[in-house]
PDB file of N, CA and C in Angstrom:
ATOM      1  N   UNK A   1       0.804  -1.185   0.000  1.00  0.00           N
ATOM      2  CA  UNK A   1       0.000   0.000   0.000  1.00  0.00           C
ATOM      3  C   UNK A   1       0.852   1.255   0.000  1.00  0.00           C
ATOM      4  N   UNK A   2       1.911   1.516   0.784  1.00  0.00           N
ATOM      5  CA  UNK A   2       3.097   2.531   0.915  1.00  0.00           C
ATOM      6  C   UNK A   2       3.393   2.472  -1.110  1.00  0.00           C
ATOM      7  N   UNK A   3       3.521   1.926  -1.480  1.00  0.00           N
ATOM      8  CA  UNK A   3       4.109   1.922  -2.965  1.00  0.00           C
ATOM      9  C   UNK A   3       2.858   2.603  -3.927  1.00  0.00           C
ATOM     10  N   UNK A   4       1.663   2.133  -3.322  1.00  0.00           N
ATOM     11  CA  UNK A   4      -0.185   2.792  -4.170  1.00  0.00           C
ATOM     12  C   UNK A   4       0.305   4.004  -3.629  1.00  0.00           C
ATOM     13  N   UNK A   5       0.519   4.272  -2.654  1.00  0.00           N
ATOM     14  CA  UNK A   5       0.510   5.696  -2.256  1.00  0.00           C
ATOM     15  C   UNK A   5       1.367   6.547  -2.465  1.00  0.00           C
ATOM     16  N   UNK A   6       2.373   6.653  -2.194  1.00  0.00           N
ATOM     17  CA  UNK A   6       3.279   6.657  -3.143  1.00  0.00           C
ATOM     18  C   UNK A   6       3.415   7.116  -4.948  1.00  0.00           C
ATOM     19  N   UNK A   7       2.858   6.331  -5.459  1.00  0.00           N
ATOM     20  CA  UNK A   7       2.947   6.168  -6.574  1.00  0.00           C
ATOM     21  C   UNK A   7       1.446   7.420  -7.019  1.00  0.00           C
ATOM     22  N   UNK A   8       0.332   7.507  -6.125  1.00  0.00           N
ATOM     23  CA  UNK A   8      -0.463   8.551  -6.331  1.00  0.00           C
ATOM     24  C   UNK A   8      -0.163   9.755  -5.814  1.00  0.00           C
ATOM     25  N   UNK A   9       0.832   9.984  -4.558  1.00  0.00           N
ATOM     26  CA  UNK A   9       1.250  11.093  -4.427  1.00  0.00           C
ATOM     27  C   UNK A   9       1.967  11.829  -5.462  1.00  0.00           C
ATOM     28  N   UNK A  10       2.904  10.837  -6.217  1.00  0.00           N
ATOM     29  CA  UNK A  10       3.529  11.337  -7.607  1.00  0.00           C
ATOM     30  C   UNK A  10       2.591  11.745  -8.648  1.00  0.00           C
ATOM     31  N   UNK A  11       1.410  10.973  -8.590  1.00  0.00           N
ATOM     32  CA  UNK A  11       0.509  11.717  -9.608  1.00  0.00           C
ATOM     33  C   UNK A  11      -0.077  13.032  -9.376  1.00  0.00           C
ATOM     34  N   UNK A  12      -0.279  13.005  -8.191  1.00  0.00           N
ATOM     35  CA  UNK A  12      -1.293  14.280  -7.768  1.00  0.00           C
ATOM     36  C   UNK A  12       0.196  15.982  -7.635  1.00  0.00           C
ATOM     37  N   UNK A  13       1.479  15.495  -7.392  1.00  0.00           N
ATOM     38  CA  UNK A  13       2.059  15.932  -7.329  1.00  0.00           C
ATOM     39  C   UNK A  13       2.621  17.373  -8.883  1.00  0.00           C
ATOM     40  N   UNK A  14       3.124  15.680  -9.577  1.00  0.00           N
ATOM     41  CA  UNK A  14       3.139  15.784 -11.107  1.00  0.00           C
ATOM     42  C   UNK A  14       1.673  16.994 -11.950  1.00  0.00           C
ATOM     43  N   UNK A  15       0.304  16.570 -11.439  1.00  0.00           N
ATOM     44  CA  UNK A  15      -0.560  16.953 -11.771  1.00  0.00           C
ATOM     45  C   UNK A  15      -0.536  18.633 -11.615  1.00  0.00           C
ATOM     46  N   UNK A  16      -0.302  18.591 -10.186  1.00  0.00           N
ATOM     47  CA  UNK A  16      -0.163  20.235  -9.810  1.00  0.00           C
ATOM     48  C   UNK A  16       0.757  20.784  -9.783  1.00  0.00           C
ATOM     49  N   UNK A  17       1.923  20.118 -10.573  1.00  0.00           N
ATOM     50  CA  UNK A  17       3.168  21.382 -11.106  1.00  0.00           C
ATOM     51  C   UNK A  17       2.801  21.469 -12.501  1.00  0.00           C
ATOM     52  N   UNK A  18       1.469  20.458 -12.904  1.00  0.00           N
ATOM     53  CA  UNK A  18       1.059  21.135 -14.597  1.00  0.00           C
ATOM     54  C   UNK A  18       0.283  21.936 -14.419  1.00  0.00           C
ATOM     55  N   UNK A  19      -0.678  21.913 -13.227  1.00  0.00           N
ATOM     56  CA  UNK A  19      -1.593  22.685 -13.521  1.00  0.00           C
ATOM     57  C   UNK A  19      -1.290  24.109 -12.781  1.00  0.00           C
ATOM     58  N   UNK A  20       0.072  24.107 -12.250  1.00  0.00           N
ATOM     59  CA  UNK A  20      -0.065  25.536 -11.561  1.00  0.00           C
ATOM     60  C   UNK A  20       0.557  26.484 -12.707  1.00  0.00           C
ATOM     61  N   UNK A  21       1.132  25.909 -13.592  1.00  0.00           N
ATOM     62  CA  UNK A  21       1.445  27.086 -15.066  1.00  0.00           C
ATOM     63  C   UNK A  21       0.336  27.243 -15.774  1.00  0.00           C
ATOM     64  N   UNK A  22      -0.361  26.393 -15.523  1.00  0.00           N
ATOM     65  CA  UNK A  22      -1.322  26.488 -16.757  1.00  0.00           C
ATOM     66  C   UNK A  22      -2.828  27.443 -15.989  1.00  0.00           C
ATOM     67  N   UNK A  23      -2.693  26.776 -14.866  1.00  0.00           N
ATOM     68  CA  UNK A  23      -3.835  27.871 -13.987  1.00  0.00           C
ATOM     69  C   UNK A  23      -3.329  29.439 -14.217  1.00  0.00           C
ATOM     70  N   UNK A  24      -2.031  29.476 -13.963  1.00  0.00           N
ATOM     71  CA  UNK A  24      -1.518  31.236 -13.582  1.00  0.00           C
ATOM     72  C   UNK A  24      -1.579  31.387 -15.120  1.00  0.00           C
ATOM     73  N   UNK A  25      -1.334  30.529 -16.588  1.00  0.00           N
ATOM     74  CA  UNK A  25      -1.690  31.038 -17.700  1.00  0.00           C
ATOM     75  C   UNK A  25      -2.874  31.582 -17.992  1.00  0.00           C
ATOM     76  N   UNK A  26      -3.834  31.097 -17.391  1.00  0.00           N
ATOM     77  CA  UNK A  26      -5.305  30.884 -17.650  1.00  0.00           C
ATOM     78  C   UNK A  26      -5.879  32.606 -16.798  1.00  0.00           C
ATOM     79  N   UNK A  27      -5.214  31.996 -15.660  1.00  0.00           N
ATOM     80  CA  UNK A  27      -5.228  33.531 -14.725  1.00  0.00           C
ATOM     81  C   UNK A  27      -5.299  34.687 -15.724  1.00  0.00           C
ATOM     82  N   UNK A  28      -3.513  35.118 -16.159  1.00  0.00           N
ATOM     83  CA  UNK A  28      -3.435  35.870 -16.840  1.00  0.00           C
ATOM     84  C   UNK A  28      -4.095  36.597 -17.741  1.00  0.00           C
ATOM     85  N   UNK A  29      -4.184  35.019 -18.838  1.00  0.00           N
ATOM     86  CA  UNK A  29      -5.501  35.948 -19.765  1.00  0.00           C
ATOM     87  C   UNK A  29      -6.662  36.178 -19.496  1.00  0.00           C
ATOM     88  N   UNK A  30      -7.619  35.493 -18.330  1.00  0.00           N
ATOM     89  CA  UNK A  30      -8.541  36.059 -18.183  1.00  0.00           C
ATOM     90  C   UNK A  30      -8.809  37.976 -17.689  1.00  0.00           C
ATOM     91  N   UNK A  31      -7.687  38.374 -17.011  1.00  0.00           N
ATOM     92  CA  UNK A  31      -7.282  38.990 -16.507  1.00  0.00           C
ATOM     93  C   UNK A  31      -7.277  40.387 -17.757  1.00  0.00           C
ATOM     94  N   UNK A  32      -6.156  40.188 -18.682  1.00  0.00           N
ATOM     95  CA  UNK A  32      -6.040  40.663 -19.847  1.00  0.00           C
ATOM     96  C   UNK A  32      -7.243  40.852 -21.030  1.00  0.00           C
ATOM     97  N   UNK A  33      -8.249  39.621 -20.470  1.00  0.00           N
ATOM     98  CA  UNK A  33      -9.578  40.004 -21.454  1.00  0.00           C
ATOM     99  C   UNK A  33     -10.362  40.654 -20.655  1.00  0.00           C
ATOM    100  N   UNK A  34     -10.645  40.277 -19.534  1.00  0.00           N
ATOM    101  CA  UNK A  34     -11.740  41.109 -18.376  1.00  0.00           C
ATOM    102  C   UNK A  34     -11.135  42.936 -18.696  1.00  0.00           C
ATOM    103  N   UNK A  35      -9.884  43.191 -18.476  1.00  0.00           N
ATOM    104  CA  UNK A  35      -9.172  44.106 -19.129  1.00  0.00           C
ATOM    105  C   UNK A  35      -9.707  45.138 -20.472  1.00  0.00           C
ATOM    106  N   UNK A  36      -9.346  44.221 -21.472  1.00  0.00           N
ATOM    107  CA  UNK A  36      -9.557  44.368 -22.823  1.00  0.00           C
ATOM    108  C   UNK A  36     -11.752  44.676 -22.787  1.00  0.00           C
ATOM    109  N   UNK A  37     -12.111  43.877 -22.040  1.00  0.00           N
ATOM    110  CA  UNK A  37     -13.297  43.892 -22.368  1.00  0.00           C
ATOM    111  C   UNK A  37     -13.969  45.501 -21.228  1.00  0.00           C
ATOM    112  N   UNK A  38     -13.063  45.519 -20.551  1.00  0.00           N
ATOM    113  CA  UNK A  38     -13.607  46.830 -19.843  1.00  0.00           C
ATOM    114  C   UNK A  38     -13.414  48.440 -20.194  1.00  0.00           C
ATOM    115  N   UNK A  39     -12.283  48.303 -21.230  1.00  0.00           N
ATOM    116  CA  UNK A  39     -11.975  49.312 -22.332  1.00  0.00           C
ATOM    117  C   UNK A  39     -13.039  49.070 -23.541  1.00  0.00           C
ATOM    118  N   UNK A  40     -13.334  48.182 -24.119  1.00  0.00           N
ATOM    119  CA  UNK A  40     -14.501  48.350 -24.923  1.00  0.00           C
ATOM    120  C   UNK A  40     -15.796  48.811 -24.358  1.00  0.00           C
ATOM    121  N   UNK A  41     -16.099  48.240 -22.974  1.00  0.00           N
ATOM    122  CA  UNK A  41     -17.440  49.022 -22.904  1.00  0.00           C
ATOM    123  C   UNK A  41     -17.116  50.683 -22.739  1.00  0.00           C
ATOM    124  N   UNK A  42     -16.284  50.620 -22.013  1.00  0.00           N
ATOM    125  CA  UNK A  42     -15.235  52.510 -22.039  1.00  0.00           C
ATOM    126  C   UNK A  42     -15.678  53.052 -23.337  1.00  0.00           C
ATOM    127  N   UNK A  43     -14.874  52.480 -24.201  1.00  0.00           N
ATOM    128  CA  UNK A  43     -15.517  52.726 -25.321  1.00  0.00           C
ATOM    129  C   UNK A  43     -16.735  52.814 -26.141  1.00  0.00           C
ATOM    130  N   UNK A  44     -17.552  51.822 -26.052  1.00  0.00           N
ATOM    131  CA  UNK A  44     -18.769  51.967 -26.395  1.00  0.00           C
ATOM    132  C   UNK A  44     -19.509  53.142 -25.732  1.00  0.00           C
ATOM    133  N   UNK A  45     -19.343  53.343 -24.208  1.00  0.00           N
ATOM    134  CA  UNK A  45     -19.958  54.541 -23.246  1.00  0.00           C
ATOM    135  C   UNK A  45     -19.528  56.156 -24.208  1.00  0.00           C
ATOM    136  N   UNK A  46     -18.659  56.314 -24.445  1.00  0.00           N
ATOM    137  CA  UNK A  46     -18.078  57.385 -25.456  1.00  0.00           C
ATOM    138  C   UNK A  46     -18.828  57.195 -26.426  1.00  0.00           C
ATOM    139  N   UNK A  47     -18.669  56.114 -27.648  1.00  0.00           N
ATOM    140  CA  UNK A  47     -19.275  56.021 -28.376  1.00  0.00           C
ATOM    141  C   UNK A  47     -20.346  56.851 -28.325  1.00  0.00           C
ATOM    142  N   UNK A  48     -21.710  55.902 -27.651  1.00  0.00           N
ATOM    143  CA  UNK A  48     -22.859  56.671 -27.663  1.00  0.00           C
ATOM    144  C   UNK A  48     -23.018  57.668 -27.182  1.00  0.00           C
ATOM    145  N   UNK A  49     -22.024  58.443 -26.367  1.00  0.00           N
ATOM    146  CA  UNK A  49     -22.252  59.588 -26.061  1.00  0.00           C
ATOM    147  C   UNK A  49     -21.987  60.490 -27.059  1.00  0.00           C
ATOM    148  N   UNK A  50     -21.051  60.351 -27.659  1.00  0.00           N
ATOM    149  CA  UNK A  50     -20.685  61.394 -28.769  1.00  0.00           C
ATOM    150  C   UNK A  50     -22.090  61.171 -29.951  1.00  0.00           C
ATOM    151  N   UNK A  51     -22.080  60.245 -30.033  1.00  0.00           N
ATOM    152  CA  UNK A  51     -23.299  60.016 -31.482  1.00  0.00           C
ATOM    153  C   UNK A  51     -24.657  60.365 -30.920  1.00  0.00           C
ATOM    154  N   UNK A  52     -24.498  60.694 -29.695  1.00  0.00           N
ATOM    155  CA  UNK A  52     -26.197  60.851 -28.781  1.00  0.00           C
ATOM    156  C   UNK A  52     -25.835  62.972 -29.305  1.00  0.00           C
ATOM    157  N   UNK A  53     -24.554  63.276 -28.923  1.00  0.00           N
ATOM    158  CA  UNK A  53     -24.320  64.579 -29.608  1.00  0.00           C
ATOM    159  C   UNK A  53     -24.496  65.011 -30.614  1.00  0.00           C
ATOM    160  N   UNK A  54     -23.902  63.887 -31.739  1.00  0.00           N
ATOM    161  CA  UNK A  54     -24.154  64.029 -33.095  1.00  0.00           C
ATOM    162  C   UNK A  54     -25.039  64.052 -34.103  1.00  0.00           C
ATOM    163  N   UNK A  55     -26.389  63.521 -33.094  1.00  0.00           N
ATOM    164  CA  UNK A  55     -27.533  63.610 -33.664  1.00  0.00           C
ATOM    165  C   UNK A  55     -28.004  64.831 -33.102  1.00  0.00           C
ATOM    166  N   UNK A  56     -27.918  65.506 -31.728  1.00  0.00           N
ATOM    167  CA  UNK A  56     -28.615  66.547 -31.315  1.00  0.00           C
ATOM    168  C   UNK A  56     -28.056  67.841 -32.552  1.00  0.00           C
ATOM    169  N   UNK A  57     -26.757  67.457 -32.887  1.00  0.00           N
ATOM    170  CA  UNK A  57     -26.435  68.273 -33.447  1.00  0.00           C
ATOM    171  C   UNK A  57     -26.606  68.290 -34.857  1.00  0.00           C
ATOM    172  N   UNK A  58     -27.385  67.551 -35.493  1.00  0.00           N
ATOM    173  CA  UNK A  58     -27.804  67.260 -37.140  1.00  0.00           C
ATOM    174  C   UNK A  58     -29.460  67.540 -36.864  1.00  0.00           C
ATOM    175  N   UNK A  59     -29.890  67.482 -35.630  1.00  0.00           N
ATOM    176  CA  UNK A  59     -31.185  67.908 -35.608  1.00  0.00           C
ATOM    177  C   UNK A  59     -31.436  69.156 -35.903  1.00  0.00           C
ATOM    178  N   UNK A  60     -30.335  69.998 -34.793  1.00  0.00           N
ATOM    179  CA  UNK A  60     -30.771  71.387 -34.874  1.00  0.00           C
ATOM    180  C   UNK A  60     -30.079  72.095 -36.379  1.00  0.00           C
ATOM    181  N   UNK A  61     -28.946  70.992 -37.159  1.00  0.00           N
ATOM    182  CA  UNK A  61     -28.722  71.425 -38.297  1.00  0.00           C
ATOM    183  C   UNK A  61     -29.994  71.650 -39.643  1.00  0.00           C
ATOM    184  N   UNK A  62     -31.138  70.428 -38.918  1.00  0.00           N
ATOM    185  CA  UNK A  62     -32.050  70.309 -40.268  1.00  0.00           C
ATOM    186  C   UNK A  62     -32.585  71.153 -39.579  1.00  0.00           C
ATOM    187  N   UNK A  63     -33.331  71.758 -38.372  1.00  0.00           N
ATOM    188  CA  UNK A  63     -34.421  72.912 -37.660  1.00  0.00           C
ATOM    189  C   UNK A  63     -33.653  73.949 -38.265  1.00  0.00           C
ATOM    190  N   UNK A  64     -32.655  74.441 -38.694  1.00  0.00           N
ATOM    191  CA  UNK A  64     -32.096  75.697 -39.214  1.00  0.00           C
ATOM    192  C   UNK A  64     -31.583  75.995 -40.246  1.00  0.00           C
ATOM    193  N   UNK A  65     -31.874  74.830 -41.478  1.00  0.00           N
ATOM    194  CA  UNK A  65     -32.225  74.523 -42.691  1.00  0.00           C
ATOM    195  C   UNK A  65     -33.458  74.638 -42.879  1.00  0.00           C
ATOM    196  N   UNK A  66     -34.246  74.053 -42.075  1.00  0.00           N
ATOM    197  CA  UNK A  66     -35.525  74.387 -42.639  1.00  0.00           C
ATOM    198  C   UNK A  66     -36.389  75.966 -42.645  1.00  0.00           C
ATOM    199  N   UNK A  67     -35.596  76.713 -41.196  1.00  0.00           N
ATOM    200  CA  UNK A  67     -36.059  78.177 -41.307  1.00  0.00           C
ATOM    201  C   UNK A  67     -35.884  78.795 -42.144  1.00  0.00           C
ATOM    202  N   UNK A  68     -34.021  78.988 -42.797  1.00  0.00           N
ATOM    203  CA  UNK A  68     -33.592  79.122 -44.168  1.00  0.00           C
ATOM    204  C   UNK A  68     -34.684  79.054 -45.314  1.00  0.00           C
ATOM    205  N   UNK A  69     -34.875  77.971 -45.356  1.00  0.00           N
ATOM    206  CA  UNK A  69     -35.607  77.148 -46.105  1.00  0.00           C
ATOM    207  C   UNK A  69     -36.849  78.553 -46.860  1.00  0.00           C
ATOM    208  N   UNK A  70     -37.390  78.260 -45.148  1.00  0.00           N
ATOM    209  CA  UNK A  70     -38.981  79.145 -45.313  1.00  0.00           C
ATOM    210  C   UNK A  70     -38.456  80.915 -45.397  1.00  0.00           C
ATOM    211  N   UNK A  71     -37.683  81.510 -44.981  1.00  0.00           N
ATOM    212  CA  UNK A  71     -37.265  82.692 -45.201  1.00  0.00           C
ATOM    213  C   UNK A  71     -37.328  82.893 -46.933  1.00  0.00           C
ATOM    214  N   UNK A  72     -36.054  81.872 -47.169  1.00  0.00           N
ATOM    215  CA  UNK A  72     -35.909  82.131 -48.676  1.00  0.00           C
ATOM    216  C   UNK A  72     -36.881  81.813 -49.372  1.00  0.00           C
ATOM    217  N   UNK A  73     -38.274  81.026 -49.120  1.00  0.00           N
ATOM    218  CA  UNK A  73     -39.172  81.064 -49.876  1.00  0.00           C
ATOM    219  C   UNK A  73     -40.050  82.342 -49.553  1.00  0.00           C
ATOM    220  N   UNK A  74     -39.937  83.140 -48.416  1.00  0.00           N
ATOM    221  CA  UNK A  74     -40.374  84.238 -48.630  1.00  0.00           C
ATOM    222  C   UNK A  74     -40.108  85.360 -48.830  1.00  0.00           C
ATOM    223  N   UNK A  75     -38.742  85.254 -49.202  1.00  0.00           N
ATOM    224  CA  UNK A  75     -38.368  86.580 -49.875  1.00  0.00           C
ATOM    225  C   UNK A  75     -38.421  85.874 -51.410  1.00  0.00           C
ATOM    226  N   UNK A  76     -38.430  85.131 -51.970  1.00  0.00           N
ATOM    227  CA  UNK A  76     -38.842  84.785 -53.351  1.00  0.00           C
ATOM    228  C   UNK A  76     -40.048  85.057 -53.703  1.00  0.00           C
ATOM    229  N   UNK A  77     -40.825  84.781 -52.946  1.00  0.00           N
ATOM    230  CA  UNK A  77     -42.911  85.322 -53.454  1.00  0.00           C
ATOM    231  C   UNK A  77     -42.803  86.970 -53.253  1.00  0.00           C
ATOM    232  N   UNK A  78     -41.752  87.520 -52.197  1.00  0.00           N
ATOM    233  CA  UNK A  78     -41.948  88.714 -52.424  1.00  0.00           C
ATOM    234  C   UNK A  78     -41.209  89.827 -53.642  1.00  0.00           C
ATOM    235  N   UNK A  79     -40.143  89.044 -53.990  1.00  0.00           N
ATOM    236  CA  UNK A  79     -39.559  89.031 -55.253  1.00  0.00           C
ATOM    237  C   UNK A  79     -40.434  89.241 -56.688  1.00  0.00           C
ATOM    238  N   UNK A  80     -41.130  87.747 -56.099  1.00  0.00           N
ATOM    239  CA  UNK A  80     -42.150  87.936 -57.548  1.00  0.00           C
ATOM    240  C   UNK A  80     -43.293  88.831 -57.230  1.00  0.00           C
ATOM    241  N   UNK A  81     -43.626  89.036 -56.368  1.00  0.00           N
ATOM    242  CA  UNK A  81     -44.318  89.991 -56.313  1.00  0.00           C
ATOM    243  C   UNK A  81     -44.273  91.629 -57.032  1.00  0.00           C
ATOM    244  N   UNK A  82     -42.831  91.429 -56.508  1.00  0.00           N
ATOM    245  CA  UNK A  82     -42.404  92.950 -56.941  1.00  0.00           C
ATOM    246  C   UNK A  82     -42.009  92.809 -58.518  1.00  0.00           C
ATOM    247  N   UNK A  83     -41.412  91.516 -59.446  1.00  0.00           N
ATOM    248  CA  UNK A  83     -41.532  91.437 -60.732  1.00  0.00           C
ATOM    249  C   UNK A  83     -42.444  91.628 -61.392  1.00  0.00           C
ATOM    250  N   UNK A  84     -43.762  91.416 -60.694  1.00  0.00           N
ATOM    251  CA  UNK A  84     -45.280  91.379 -61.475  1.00  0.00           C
ATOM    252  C   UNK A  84     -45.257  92.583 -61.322  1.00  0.00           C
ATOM    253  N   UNK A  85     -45.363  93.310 -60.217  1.00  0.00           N
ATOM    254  CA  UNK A  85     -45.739  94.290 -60.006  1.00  0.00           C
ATOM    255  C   UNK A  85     -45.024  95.315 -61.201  1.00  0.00           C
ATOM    256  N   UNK A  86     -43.853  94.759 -61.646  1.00  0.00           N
ATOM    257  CA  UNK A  86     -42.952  95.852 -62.584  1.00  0.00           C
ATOM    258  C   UNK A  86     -43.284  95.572 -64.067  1.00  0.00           C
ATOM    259  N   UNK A  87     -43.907  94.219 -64.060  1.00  0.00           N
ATOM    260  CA  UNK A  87     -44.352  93.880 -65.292  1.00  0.00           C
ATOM    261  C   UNK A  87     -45.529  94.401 -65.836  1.00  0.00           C
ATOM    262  N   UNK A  88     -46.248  94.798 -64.664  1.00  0.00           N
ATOM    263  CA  UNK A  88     -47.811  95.064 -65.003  1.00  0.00           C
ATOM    264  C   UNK A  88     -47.496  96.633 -65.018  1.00  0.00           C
ATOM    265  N   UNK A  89     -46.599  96.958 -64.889  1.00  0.00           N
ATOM    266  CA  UNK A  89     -46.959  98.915 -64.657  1.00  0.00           C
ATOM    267  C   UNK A  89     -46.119  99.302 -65.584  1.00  0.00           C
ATOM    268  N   UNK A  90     -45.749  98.312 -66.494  1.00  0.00           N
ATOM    269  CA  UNK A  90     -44.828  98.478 -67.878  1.00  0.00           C
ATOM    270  C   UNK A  90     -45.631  98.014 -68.964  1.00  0.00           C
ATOM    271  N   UNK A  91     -46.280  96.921 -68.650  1.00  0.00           N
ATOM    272  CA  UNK A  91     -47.366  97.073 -69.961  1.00  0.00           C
ATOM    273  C   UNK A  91     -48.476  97.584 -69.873  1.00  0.00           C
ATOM    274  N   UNK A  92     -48.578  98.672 -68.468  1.00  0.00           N
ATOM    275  CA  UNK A  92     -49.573  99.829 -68.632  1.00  0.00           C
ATOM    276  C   UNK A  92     -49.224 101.015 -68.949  1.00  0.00           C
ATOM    277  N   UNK A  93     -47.984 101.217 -69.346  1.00  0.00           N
ATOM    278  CA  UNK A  93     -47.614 102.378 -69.985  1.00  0.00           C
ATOM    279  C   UNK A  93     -47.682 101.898 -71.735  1.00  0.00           C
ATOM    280  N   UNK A  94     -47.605 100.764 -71.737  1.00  0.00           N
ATOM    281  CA  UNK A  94     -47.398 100.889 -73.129  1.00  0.00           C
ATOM    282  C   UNK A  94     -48.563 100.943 -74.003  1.00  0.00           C
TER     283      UNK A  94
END
């Protein structure tokens, strides 16, 4: 029995000088991705913050396109207004 035992202490021995490189490997990279993965949400948090900006700021680009918009269509009707108006008091002189 000293020789069974023995002979399993060498296994269990053997076992955990493999598995203590390979645990502290395992360690590591988890370590390095938990890492890696806590800079991406970092990132993603930026992300949407800036693009949560970038839309406020294409909104108020189309709200001040569109005032444009309506200005210049009303100085154009008043334009034509004043063309008719020059057209009609020219072929009433003639």
């Amino acid at each position: 029995m000293a020789a069974s035992r023995s002979q399993s202490d060498l296994q269990l021995q053997f076992q955990s000088e493999t598995e203590s490189p390979m645990s502290s490997i395992v360690y590591v990279i988890s370590q390095q991705v938990q890492g890696a993965m806590e800079n991406m949400f970092k990132m993603t948090s930026e992300i949407d913050e800036n693009s949560a900006g970038i839309s406020e700021e294409i909104e108020k680009c189309k709200e001040s396109a569109i005032e444009k918009k309506k200005g210049l269509e009303e100085v154009r009707e008043q334009v034509e207004k004043a063309a008719y108006a020059v057209l009609e008091l020219l072929n009433n002189r003639a």
